[in-house]
N, C-alpha and C. Protein backbone atom coordinates (compact mmCIF):
# COMPACT_ATOMS: atom_id res chain seq x y z
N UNK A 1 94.66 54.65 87.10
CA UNK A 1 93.59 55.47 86.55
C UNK A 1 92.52 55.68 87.61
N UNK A 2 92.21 56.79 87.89
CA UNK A 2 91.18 57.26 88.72
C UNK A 2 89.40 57.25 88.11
N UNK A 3 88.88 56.58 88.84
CA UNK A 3 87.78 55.59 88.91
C UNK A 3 86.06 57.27 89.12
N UNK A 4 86.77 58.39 89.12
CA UNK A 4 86.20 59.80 88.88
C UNK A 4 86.66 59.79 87.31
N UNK A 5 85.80 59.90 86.20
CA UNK A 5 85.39 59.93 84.66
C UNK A 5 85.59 61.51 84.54
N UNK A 6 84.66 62.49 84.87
CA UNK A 6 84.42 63.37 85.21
C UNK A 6 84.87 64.21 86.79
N UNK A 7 85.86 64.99 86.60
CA UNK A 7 86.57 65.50 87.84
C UNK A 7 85.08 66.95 88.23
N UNK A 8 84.80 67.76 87.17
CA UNK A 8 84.04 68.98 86.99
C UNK A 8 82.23 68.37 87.51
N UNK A 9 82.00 67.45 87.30
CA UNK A 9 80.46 67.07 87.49
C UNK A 9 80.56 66.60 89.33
N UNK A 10 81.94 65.88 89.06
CA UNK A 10 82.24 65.50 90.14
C UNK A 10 81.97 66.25 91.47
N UNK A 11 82.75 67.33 91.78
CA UNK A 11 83.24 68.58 92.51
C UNK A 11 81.71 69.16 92.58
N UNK A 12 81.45 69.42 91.07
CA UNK A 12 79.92 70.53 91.17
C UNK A 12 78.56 69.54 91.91
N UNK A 13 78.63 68.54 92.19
CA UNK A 13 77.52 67.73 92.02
C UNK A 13 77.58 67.50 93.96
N UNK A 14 79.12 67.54 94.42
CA UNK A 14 79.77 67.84 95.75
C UNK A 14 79.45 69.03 96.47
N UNK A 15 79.27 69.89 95.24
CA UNK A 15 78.61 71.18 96.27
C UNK A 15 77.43 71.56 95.86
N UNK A 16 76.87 71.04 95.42
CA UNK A 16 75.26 70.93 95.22
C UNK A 16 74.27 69.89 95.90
N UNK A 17 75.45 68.93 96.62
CA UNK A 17 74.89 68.30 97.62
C UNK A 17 74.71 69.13 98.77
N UNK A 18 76.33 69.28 99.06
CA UNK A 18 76.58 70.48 100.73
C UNK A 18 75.45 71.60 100.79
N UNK A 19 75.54 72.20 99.75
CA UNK A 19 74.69 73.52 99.43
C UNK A 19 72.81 73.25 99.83
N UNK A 20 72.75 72.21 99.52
CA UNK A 20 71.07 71.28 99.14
C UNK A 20 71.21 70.87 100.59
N UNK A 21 72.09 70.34 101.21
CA UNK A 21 71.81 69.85 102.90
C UNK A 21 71.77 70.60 103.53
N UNK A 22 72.96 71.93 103.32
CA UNK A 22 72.68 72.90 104.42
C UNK A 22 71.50 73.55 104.72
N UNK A 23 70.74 73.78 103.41
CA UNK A 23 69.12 74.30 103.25
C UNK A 23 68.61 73.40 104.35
N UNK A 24 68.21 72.36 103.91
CA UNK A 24 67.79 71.36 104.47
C UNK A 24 67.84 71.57 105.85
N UNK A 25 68.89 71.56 107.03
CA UNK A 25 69.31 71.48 108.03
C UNK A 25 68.71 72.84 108.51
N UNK A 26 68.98 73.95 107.75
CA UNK A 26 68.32 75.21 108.33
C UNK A 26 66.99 75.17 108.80
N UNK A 27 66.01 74.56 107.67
CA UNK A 27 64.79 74.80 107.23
C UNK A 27 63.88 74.08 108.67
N UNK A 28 64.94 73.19 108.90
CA UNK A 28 64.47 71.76 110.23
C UNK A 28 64.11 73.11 111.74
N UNK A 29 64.26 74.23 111.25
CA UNK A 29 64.00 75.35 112.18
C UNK A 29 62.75 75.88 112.00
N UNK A 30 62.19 76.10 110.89
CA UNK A 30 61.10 76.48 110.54
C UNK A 30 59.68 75.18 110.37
N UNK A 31 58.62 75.77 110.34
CA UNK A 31 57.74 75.18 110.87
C UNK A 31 57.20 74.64 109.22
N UNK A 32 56.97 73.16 108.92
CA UNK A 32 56.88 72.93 107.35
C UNK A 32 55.40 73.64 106.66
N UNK A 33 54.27 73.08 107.44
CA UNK A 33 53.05 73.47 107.17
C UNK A 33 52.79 72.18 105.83
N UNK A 34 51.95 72.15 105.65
CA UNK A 34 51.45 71.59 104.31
C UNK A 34 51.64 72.43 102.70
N UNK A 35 51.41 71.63 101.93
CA UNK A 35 51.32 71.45 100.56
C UNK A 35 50.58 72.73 100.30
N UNK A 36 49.23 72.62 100.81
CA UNK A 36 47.82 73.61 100.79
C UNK A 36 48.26 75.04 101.52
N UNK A 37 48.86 74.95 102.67
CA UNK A 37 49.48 75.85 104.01
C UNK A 37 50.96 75.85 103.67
N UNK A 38 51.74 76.42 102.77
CA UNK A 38 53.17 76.02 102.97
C UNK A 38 53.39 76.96 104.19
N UNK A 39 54.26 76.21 105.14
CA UNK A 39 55.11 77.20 106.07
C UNK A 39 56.29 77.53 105.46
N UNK A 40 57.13 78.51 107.01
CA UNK A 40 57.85 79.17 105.74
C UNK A 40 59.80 78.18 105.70
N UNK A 41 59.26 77.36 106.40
CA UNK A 41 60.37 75.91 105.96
C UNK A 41 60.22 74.97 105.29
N UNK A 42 59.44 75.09 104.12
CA UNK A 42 58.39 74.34 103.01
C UNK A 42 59.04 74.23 101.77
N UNK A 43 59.53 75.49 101.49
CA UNK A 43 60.26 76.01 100.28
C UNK A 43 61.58 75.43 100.44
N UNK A 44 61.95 76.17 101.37
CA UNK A 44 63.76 75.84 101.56
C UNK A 44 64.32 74.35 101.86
N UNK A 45 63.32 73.53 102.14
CA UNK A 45 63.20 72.15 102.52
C UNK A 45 63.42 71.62 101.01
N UNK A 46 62.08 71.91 100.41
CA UNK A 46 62.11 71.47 98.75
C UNK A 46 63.17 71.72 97.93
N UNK A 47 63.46 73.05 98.16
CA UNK A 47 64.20 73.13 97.28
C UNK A 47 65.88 72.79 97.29
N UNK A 48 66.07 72.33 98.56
CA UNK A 48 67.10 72.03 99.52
C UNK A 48 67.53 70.34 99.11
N UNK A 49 66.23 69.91 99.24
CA UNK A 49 66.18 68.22 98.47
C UNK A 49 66.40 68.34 97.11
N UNK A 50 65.76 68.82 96.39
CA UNK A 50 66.01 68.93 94.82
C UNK A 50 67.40 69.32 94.33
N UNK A 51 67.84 70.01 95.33
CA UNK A 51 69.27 70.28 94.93
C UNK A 51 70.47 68.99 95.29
N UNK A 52 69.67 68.41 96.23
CA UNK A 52 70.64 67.34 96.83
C UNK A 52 70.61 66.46 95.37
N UNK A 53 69.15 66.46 95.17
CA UNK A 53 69.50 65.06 94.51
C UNK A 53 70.07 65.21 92.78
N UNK A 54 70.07 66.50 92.38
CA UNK A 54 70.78 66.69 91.10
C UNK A 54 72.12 67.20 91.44
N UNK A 55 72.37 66.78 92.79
CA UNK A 55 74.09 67.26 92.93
C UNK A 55 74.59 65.65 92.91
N UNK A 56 73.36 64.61 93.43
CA UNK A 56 73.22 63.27 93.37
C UNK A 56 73.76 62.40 92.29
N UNK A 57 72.70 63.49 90.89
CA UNK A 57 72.82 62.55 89.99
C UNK A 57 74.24 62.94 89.15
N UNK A 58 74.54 64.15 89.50
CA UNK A 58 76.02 65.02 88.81
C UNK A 58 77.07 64.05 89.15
N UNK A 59 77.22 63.29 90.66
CA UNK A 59 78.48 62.70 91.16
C UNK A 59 78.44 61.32 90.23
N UNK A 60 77.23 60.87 90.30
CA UNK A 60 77.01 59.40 89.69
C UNK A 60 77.21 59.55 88.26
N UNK A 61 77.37 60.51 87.62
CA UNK A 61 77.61 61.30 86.30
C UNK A 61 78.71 61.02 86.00
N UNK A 62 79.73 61.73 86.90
CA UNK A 62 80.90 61.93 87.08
C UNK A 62 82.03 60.30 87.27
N UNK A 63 80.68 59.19 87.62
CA UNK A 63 81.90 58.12 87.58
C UNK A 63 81.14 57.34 85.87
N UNK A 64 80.26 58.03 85.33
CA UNK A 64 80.07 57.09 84.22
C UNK A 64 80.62 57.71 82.60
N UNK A 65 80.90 59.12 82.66
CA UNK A 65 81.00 59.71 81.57
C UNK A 65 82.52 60.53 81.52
N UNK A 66 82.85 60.26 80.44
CA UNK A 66 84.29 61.17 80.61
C UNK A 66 84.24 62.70 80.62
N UNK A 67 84.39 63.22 81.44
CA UNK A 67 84.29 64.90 81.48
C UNK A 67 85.84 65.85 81.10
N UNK A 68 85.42 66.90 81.43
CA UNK A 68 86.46 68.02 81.49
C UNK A 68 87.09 67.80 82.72
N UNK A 69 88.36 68.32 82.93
CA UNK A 69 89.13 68.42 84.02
C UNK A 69 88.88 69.45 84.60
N UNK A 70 89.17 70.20 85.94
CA UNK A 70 89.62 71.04 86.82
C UNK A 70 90.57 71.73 86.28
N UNK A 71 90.26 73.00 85.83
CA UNK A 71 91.35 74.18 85.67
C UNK A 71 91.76 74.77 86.61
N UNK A 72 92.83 75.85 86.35
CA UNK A 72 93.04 76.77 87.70
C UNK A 72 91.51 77.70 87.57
N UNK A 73 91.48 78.52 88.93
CA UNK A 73 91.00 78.77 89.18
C UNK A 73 90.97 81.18 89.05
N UNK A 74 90.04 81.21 88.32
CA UNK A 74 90.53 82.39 87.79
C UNK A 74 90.08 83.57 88.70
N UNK A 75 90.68 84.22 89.77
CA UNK A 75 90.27 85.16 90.91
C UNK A 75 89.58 86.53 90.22
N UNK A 76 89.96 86.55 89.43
CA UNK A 76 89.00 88.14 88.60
C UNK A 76 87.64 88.03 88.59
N UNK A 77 87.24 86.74 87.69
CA UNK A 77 85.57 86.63 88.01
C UNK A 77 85.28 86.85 89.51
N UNK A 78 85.67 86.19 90.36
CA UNK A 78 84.96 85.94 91.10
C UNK A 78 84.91 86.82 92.24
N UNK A 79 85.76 88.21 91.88
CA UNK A 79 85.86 88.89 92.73
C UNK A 79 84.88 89.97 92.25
N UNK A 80 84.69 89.98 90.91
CA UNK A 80 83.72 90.64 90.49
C UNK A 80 82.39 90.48 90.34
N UNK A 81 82.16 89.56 90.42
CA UNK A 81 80.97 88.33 90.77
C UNK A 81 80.46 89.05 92.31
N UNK A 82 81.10 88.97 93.34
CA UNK A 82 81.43 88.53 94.76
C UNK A 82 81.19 90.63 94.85
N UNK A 83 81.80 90.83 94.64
CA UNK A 83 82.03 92.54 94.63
C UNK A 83 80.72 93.09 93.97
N UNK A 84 80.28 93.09 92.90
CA UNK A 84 78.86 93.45 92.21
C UNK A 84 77.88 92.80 93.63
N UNK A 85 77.72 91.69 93.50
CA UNK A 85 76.57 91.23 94.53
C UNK A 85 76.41 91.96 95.98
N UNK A 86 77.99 92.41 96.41
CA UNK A 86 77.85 92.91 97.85
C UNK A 86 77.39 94.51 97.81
N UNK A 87 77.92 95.18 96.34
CA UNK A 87 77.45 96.27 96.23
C UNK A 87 75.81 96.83 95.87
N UNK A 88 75.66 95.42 94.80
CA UNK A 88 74.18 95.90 95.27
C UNK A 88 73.10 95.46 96.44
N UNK A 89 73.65 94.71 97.30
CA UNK A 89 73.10 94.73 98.66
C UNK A 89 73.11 96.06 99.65
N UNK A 90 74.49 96.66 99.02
CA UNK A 90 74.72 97.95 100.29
C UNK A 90 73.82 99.29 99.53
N UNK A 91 73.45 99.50 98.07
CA UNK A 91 72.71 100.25 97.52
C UNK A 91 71.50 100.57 97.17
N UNK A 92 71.05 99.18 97.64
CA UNK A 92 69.45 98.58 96.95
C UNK A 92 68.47 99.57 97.87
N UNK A 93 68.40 100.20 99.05
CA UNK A 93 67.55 100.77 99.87
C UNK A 93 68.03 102.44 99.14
N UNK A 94 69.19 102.67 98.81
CA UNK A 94 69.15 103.96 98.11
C UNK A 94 68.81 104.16 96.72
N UNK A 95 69.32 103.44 96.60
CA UNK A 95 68.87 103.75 94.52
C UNK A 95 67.59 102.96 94.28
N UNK A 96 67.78 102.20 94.76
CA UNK A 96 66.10 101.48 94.06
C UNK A 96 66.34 99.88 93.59
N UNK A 97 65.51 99.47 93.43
CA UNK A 97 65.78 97.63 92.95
C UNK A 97 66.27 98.28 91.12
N UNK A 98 65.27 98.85 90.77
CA UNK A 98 65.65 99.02 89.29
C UNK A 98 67.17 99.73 88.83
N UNK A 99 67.75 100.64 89.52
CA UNK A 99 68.69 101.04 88.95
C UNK A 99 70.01 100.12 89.52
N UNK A 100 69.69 99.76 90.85
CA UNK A 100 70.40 98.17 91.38
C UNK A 100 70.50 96.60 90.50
N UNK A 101 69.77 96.52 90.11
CA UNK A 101 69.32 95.22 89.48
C UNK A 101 70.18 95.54 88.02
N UNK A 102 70.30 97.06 87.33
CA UNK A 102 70.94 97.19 86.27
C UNK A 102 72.32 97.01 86.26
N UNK A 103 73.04 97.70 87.48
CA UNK A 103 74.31 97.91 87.91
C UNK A 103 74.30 96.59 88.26
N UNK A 104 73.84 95.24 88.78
CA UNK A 104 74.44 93.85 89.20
C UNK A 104 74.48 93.33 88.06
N UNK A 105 73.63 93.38 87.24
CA UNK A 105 74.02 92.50 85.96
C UNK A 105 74.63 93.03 85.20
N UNK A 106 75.35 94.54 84.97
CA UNK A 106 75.93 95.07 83.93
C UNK A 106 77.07 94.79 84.78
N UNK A 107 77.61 94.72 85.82
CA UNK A 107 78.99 94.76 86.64
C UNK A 107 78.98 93.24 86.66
N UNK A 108 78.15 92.00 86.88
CA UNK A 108 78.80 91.18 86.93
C UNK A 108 78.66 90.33 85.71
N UNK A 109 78.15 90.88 84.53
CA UNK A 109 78.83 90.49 83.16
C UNK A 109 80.28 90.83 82.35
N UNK A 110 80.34 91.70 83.56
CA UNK A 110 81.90 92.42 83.25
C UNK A 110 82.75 91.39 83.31
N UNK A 111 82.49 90.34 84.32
CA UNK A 111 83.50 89.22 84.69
C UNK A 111 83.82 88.25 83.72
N UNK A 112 83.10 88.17 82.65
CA UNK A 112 83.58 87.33 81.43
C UNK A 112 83.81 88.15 80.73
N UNK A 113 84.67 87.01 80.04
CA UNK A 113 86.05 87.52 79.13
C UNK A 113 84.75 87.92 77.44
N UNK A 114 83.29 87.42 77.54
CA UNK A 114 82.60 87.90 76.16
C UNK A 114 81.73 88.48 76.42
N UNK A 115 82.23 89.60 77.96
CA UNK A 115 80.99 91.19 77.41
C UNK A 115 81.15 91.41 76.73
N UNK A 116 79.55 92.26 76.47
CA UNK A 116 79.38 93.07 75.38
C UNK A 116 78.11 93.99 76.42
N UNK A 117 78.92 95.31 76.30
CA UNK A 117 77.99 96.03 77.35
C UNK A 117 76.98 96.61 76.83
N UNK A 118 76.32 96.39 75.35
CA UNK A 118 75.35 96.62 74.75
C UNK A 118 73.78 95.36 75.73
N UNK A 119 74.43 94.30 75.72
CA UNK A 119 73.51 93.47 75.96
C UNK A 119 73.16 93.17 77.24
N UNK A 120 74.48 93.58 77.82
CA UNK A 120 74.51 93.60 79.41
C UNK A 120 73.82 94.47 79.72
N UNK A 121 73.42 95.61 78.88
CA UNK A 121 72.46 96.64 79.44
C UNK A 121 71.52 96.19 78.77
N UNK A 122 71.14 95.49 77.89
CA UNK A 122 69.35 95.16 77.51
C UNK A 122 69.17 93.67 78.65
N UNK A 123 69.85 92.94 79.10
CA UNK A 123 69.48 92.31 80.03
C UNK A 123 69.43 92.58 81.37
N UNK A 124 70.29 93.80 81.57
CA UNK A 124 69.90 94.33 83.18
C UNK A 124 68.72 95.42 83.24
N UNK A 125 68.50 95.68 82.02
CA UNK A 125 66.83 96.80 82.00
C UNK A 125 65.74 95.35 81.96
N UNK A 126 65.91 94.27 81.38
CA UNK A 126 64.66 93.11 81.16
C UNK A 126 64.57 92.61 82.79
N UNK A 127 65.77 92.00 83.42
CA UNK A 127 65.62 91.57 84.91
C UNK A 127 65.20 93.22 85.88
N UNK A 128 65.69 94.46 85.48
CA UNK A 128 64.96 95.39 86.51
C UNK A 128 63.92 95.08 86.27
N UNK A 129 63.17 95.53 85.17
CA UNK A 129 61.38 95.04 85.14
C UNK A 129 60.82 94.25 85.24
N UNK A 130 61.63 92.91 85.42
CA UNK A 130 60.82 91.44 85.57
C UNK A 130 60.85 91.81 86.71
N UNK A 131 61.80 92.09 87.64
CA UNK A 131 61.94 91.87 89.27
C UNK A 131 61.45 92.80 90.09
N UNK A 132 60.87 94.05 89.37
CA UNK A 132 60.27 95.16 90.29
C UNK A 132 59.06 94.80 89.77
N UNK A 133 58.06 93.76 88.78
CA UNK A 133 57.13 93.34 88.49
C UNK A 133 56.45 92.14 89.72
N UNK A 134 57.56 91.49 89.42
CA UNK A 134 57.52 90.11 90.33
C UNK A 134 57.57 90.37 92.11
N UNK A 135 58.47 90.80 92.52
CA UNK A 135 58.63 91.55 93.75
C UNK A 135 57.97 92.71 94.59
N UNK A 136 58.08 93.79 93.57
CA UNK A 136 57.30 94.94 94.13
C UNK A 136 55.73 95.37 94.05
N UNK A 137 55.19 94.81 92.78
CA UNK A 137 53.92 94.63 92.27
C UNK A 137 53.19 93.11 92.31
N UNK A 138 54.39 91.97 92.18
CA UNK A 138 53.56 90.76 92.15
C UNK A 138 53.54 90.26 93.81
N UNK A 139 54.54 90.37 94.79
CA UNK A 139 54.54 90.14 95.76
C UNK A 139 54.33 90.91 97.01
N UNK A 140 53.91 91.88 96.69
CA UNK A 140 54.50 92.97 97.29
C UNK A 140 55.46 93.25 98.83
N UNK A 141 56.89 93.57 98.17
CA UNK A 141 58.21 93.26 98.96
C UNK A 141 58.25 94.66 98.98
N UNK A 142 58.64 95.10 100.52
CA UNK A 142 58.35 96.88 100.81
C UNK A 142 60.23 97.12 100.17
N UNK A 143 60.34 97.16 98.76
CA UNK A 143 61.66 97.60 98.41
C UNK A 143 61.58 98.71 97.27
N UNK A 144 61.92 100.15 97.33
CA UNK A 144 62.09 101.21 97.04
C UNK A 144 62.20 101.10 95.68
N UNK A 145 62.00 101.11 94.19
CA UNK A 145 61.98 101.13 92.93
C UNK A 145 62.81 101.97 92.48
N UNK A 146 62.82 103.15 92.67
CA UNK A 146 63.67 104.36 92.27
C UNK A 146 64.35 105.15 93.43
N UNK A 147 65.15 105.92 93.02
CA UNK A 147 66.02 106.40 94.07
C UNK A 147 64.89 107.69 95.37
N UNK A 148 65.35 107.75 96.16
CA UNK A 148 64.17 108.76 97.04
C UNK A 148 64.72 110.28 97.18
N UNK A 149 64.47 111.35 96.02
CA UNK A 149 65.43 112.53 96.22
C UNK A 149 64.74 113.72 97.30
N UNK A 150 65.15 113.18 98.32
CA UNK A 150 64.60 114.42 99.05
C UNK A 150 65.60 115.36 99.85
């Protein structure tokens, strides 16, 4: 009997470490600054640790509680997952964050088996306006809102 309870907390908690160090390791490039002064290796540091250590507590999880197993692995999501995300990177300067932000979450809700493209479109109109709120108005990030017809 294998002394891993949990194979799924296991694995996830494995790459939420890797994922949380690599931050980490990057960030050792950037200059930290203080608490008061964050620099801009402040964030990615923090949030780089925080990830380590709930990928920490996932493994130690994983030898105390009985979990789910490891299924196969289903290539449709994740190509649609993987495919939505790259497309709205290559569109976002033409169409706009808002009509981008609709098309990523309506395309990559497609990837589960319980769309419902009613909701997929009331949650990709709620994240366009949170994120052209937050971004374009709250931060201001020089990224195009609507498409530019000239």
């Amino acid at each position: 009997m294998s002394f891993i309870r949990g194979p799924k907390d296991f694995w996830a908690g494995l790459l939420f470490v890797a994922v949380g160090a690599f931050a980490v390791i990057v960030a050792f490039n950037y200059p930290m600054g203080t608490a008061a002064r964050m620099g801009p290796g402040y964030f990615p540091r923090a949030l780089g640790l925080l990830l380590m250590v709930l990928g920490a507590m996932s493994v130690f999880r994983s030898f105390r509680e009985k979990g789910e197993g490891i299924t196969r692995w289903k290539l449709r999501p994740v190509i649609i997952t993987l495919g939505s995300t790259v497309i709205f990177g290559l569109i976002l300067q033409h169409v706009g964050l808002a009509l981008s932000t609709v098309f990523l979450v309506f395309a990559s809700s497609a990837a589960s088996h319980e769309f419902r493209p009613l909701e997929a479109l009331i949650v990709g109109v709620s994240m366009a306006v949170l994120c052209t709120a937050v971004f374009v108005y709250g931060i201001s990030v020089q990224i195009p809102v609507w498409p530019a017809f000239s």
